[in-house]
C-alpha atoms as a PDB file:
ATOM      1  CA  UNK A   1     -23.242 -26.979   3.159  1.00  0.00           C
ATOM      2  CA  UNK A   2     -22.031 -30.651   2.613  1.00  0.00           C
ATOM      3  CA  UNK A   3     -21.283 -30.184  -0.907  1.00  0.00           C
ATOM      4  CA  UNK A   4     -19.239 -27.139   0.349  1.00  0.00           C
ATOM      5  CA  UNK A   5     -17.579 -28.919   3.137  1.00  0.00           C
ATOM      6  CA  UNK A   6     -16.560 -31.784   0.793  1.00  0.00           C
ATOM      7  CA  UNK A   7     -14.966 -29.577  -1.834  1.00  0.00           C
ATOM      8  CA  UNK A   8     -12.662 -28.298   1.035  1.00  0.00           C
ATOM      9  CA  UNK A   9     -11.847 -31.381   2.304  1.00  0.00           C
ATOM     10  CA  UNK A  10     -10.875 -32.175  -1.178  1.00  0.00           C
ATOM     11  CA  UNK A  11      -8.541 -29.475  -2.099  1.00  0.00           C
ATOM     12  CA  UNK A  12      -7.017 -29.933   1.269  1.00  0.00           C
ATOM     13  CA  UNK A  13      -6.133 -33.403   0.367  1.00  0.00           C
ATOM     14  CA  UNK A  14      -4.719 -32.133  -3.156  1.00  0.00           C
ATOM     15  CA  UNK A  15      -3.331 -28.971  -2.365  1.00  0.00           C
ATOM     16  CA  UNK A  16      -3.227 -28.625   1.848  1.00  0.00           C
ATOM     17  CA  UNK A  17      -2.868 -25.048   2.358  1.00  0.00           C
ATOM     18  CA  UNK A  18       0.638 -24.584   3.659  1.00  0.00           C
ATOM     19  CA  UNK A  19       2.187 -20.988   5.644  1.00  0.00           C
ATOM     20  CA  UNK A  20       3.754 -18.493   2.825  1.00  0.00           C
ATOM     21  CA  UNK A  21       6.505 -18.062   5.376  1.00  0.00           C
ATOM     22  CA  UNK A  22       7.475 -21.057   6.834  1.00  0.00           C
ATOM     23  CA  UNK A  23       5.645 -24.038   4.338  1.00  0.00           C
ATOM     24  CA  UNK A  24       4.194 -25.693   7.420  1.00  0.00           C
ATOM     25  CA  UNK A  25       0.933 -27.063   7.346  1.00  0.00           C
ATOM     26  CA  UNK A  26      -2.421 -24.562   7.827  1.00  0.00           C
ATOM     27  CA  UNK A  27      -5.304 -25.414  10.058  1.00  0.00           C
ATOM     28  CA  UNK A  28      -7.197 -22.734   8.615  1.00  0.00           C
ATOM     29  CA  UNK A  29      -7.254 -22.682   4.852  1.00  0.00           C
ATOM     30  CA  UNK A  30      -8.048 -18.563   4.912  1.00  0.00           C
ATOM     31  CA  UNK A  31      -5.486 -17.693   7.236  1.00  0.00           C
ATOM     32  CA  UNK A  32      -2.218 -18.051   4.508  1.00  0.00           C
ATOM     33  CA  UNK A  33       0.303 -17.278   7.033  1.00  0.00           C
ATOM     34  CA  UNK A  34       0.297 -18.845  10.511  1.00  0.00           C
ATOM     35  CA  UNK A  35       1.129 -17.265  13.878  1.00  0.00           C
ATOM     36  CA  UNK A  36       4.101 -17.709  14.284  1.00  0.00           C
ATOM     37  CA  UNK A  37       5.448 -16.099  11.258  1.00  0.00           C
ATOM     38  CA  UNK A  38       3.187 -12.961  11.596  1.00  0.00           C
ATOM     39  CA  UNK A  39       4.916 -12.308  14.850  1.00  0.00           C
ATOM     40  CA  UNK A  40       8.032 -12.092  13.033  1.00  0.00           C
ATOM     41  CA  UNK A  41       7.144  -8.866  11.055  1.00  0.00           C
ATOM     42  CA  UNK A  42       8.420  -6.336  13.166  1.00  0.00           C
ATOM     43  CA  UNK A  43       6.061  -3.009  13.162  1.00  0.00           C
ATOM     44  CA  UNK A  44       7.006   0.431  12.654  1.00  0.00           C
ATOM     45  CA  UNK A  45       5.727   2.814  14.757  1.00  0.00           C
ATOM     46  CA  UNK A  46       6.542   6.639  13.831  1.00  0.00           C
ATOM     47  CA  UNK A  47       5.592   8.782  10.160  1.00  0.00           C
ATOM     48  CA  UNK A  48       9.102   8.729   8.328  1.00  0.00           C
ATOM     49  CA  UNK A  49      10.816  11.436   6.112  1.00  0.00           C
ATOM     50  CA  UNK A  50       9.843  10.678   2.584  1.00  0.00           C
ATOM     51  CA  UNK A  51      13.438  11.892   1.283  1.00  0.00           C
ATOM     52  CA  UNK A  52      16.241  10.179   3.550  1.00  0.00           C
ATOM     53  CA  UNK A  53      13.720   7.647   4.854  1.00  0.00           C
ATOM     54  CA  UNK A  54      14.422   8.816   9.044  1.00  0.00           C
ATOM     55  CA  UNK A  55      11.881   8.226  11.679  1.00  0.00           C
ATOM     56  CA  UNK A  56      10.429  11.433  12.304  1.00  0.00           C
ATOM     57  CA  UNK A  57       9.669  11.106  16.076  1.00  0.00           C
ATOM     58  CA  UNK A  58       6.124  12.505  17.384  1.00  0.00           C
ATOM     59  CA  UNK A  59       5.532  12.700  14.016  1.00  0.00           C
ATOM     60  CA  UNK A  60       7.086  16.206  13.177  1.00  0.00           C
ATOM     61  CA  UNK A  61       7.180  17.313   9.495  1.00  0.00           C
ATOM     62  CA  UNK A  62      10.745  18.627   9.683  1.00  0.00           C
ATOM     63  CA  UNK A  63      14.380  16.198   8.737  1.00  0.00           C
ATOM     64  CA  UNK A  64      16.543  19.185   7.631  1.00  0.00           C
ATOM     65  CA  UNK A  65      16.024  18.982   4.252  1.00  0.00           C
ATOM     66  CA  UNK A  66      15.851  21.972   1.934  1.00  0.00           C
ATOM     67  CA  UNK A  67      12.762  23.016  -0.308  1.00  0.00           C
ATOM     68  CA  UNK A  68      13.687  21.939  -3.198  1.00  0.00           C
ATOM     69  CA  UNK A  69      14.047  18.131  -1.992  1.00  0.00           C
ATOM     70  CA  UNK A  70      11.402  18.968  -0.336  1.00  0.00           C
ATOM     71  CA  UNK A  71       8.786  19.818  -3.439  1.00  0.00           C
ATOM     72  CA  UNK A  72       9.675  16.534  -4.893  1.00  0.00           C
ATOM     73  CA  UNK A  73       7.640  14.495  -2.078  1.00  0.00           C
ATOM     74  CA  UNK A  74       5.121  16.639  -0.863  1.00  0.00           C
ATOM     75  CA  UNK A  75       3.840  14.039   2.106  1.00  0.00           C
ATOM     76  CA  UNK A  76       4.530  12.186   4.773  1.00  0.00           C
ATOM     77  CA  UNK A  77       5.789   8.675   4.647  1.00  0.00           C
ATOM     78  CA  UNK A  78       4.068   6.246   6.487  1.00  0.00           C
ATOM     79  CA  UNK A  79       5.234   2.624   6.636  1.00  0.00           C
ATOM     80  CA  UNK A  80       4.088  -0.019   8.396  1.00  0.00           C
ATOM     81  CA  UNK A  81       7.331  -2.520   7.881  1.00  0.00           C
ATOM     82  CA  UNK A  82      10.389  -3.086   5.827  1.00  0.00           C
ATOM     83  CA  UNK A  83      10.427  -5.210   2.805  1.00  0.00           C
ATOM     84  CA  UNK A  84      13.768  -6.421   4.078  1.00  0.00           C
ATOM     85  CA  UNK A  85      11.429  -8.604   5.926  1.00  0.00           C
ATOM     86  CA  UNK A  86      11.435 -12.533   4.226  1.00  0.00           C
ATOM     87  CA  UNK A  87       7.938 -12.954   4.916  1.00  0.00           C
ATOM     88  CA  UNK A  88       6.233  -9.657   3.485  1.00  0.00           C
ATOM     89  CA  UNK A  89       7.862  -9.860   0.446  1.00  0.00           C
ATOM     90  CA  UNK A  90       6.398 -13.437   0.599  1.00  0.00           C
ATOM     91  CA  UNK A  91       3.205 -12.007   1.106  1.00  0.00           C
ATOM     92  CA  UNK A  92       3.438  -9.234  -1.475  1.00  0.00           C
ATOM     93  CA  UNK A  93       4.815 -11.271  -4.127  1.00  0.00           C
ATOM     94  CA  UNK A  94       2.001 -13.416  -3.845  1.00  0.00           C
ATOM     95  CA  UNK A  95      -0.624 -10.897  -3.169  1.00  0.00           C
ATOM     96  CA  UNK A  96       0.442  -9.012  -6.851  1.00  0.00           C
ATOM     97  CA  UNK A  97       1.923 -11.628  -9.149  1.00  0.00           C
ATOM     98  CA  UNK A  98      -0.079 -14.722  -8.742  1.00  0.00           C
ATOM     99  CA  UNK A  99      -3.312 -13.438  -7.915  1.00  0.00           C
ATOM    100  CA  UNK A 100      -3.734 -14.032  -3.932  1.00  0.00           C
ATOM    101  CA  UNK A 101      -6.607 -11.156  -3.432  1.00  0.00           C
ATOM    102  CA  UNK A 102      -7.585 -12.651  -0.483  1.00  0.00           C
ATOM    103  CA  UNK A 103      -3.650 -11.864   0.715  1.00  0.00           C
ATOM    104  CA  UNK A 104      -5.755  -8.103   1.179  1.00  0.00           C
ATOM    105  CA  UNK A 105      -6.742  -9.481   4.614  1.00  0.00           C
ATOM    106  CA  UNK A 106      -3.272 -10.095   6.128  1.00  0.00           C
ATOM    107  CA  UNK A 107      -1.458  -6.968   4.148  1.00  0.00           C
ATOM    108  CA  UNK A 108      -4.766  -4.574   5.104  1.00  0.00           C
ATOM    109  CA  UNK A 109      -4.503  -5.401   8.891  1.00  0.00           C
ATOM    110  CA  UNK A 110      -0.636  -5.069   9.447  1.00  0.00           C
ATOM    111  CA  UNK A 111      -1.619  -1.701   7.893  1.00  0.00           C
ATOM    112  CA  UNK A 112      -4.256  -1.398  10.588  1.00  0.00           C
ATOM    113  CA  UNK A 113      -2.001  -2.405  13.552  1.00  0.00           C
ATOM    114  CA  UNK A 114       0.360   0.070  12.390  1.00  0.00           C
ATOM    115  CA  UNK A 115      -1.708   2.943  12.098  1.00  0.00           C
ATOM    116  CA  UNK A 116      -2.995   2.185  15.724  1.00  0.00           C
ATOM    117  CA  UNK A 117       0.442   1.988  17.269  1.00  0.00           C
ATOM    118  CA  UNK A 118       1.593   4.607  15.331  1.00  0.00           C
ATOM    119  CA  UNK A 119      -1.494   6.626  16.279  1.00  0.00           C
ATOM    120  CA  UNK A 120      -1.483   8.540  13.143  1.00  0.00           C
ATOM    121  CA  UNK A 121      -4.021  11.165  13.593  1.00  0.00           C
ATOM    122  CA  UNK A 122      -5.793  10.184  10.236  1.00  0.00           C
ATOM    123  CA  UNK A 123      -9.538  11.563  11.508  1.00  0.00           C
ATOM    124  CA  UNK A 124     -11.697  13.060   8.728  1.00  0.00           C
ATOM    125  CA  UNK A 125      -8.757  12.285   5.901  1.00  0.00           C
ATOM    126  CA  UNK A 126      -9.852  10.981   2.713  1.00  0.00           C
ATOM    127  CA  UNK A 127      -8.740   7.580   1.640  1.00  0.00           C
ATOM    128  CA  UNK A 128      -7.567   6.744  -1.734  1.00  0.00           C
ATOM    129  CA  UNK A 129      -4.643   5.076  -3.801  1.00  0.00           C
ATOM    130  CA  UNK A 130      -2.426   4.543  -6.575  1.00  0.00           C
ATOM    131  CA  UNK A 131      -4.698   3.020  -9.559  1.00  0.00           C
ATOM    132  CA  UNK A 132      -3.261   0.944 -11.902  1.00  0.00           C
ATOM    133  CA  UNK A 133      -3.353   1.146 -15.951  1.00  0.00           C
ATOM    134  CA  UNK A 134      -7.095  -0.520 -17.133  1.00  0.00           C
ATOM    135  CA  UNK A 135      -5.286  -3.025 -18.822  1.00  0.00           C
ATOM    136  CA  UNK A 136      -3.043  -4.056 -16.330  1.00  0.00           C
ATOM    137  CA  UNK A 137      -5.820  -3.920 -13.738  1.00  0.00           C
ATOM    138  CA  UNK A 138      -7.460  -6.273 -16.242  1.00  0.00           C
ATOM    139  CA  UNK A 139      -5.128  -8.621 -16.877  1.00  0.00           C
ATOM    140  CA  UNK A 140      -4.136  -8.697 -12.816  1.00  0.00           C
ATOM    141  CA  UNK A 141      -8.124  -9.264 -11.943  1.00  0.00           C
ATOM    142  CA  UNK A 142      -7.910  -6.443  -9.142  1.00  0.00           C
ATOM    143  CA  UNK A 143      -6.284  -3.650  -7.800  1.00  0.00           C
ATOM    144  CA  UNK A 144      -4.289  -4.401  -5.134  1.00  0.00           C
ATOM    145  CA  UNK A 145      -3.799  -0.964  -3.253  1.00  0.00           C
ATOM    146  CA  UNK A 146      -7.620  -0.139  -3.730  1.00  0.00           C
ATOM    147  CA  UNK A 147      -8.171  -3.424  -1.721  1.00  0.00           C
ATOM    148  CA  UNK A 148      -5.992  -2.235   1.093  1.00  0.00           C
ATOM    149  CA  UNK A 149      -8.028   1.046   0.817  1.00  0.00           C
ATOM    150  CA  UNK A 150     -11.012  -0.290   1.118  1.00  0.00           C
ATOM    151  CA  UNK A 151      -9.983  -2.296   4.260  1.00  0.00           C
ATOM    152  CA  UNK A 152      -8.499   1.261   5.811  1.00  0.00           C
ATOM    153  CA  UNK A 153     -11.551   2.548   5.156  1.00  0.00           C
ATOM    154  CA  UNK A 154     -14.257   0.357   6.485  1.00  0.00           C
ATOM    155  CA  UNK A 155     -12.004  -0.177   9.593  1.00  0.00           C
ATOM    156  CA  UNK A 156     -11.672   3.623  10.553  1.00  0.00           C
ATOM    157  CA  UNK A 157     -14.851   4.318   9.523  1.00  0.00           C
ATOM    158  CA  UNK A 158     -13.096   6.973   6.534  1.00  0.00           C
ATOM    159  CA  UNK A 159     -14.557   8.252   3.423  1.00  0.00           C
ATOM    160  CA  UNK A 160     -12.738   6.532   0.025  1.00  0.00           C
ATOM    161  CA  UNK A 161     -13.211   7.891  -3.278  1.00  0.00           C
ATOM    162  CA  UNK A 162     -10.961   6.529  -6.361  1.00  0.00           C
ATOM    163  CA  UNK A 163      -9.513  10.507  -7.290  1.00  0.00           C
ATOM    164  CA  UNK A 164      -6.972   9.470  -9.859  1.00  0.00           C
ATOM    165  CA  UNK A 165      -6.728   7.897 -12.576  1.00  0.00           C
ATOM    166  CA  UNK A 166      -3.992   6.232 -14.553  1.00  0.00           C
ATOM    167  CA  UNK A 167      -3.569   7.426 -18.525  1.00  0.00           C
ATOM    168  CA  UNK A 168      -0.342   6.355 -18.975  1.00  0.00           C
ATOM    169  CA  UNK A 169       0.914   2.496 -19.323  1.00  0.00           C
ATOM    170  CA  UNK A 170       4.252   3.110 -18.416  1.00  0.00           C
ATOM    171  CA  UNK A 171       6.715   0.334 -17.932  1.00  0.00           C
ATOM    172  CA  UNK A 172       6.702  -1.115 -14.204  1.00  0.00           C
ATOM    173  CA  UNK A 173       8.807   0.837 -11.954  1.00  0.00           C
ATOM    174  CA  UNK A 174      10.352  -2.627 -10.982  1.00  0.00           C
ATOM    175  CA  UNK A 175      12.638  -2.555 -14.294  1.00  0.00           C
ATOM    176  CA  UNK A 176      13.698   0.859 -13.640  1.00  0.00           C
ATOM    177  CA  UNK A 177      17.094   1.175 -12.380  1.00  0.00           C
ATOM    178  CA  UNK A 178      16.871   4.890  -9.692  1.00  0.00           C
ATOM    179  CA  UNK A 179      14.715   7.455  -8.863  1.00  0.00           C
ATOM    180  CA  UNK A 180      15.150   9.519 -12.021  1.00  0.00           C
ATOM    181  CA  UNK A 181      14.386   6.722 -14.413  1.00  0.00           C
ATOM    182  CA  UNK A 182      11.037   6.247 -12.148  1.00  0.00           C
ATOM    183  CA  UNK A 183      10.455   9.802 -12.201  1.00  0.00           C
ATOM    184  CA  UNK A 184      10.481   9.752 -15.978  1.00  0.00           C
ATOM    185  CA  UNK A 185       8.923   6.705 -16.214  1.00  0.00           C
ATOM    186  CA  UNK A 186       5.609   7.402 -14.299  1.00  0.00           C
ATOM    187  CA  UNK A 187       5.888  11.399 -14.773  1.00  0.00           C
ATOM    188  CA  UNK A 188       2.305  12.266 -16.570  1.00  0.00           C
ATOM    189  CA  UNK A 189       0.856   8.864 -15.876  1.00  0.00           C
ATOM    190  CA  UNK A 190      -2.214  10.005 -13.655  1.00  0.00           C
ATOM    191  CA  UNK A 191      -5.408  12.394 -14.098  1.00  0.00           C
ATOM    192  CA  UNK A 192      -7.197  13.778 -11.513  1.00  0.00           C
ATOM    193  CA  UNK A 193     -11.397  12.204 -11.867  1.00  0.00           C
ATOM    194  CA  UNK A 194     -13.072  14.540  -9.415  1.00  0.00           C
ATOM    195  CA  UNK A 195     -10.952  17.725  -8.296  1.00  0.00           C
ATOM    196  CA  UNK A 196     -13.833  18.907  -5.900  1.00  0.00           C
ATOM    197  CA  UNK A 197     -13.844  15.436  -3.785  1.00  0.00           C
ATOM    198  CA  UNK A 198     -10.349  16.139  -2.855  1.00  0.00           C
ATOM    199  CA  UNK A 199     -10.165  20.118  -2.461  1.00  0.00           C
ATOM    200  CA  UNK A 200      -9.292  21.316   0.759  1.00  0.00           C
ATOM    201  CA  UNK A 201      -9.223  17.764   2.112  1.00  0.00           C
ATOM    202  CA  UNK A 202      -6.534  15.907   3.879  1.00  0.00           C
ATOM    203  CA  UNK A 203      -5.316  12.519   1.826  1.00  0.00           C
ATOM    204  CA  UNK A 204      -4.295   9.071   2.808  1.00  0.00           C
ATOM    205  CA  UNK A 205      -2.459   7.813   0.097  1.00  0.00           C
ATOM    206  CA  UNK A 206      -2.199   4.082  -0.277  1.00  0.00           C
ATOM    207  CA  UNK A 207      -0.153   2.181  -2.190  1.00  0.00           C
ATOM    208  CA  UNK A 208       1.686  -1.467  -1.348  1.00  0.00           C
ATOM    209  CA  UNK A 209       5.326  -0.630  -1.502  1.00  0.00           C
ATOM    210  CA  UNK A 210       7.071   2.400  -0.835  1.00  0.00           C
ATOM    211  CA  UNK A 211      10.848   1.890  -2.874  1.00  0.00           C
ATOM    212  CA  UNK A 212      11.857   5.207  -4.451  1.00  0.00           C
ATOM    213  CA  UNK A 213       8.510   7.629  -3.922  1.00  0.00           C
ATOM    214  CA  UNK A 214       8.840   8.408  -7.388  1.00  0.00           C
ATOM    215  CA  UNK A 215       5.161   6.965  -8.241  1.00  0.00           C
ATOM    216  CA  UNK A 216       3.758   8.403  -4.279  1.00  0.00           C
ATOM    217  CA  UNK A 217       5.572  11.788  -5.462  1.00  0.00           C
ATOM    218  CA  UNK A 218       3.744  11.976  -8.865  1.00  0.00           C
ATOM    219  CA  UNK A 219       0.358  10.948  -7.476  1.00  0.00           C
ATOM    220  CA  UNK A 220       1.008  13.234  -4.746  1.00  0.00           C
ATOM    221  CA  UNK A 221       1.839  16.381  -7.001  1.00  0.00           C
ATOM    222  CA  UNK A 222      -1.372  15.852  -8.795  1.00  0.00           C
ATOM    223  CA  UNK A 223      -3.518  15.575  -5.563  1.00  0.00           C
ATOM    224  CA  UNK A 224      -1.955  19.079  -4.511  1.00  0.00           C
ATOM    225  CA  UNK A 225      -2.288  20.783  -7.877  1.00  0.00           C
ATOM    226  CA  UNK A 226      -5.843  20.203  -7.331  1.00  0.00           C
ATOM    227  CA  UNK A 227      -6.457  21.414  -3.964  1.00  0.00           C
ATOM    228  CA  UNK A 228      -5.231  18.538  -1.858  1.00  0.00           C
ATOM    229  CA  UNK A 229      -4.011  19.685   1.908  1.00  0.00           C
ATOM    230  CA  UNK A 230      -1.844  17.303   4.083  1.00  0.00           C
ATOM    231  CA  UNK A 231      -0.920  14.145   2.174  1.00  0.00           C
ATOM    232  CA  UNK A 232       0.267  10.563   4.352  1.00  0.00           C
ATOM    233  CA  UNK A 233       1.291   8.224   1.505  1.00  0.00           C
ATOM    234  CA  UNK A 234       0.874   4.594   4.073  1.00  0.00           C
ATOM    235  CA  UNK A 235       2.777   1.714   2.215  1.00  0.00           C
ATOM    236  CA  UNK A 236       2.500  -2.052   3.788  1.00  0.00           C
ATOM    237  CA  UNK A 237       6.489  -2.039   3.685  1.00  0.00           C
ATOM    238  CA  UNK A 238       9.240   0.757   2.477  1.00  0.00           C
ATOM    239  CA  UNK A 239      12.486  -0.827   0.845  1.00  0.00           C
END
């Protein structure tokens, strides 16, 4: 406990934890963002139309849109905030390019507040996500939409299974310049582990960011071609 105690006092002294969205100084060395700046991340509160991005009020399925738009995103888009917002893509960028797992807390309950006021009826849906190539995972040191998952899941008291798999280490869709080069780019890139956990079953979905749906739309393809009923891909922010 001392030895403990001292080590934080220490790294508090060399490195005081400061807020990823404002750079003032942290009380609490777990917290990463204070207060203050958390209240500034305005929360969605409807499902939205995975093709023109529009609210779709009391969370109706319909936004005009023919059948063949349609087929290419087979769910419902739910997203908690925009990545317009300075501070989540603060958050993010830290959470998946320098290694913040512990960033999982903050991201996994503005997903949690959102599905609340959003009142999403997610009861008896399975929970899973968008895995990432082994070596990537690897290299990264976690998956950062399975940690989100597994925060959905504990708090709503939801079954989580990892269903797909990635086979394909295709570039990331970040250097990709519209949806057609990310449809290409991550067409064929996921398997299906265990067809008869997901047959017949309603899916949550999770991934971090929601820009084109070209990766959602792939996994979400797959998930249907195996027996998959109503699909909610939930993102932490849509661009």
């Amino acid at each position: 406990m001392f030895l403990t105690k001292l080590k934080n006092n220490l790294l508090d002294i060399l490195f005081p934890p400061i807020c990823l969205g404002c750079q003032k100084h942290l009380e609490d060395r777990d917290k990463f963002v204070c207060d203050c700046c958390l209240s500034l991340i305005k929360l969605n509160n409807t499902l939205f139309c995975p093709v023109c991005q529009a609210r779709l009020p009391e969370n109706k399925r319909i936004c005009g849109h023919g059948s063949k738009k349609s087929k290419k995103f087979p769910f419902l888009l739910a997203a908690a905030s925009s990545y317009d917002n300075k501070i989540i893509q603060e958050i993010v960028h830290n959470y998946k390019y320098k290694g913040f797992n512990r960033l999982s807390l903050v991201l996994g309950n503005i997903l949690i507040d959102y599905l609340q006021i959003a009142r999403l009826p997610i009861t008896g849906y399975l929970i899973t996500y968008i895995p990432l190539y082994y070596s990537r995972e690897k290299k990264r040191g976690f998956n950062q939409s399975k940690l989100l998952a597994e925060l959905i899941s504990k708090n709503f008291n939801l079954e989580m299974a990892g269903v797909l798999k990635r086979i394909k280490n295709n570039p990331p869709q970040a250097k990709t310049k519209n949806y057609n080069e990310r449809a290409q780019n991550i067409s064929g890139a996921f398997q299906i582990i265990n067809s008869e956990k997901i047959k017949n079953r309603n899916v949550l979905l999770i991934d971090d960011v929601y820009t084109s749906g070209a990766t959602m739309s792939e996994a979400a393809r797959i998930l249907k071609q195996n027996g998959a009923n109503k699909i909610i891909a939930l993102a932490v922010a849509k661009t």
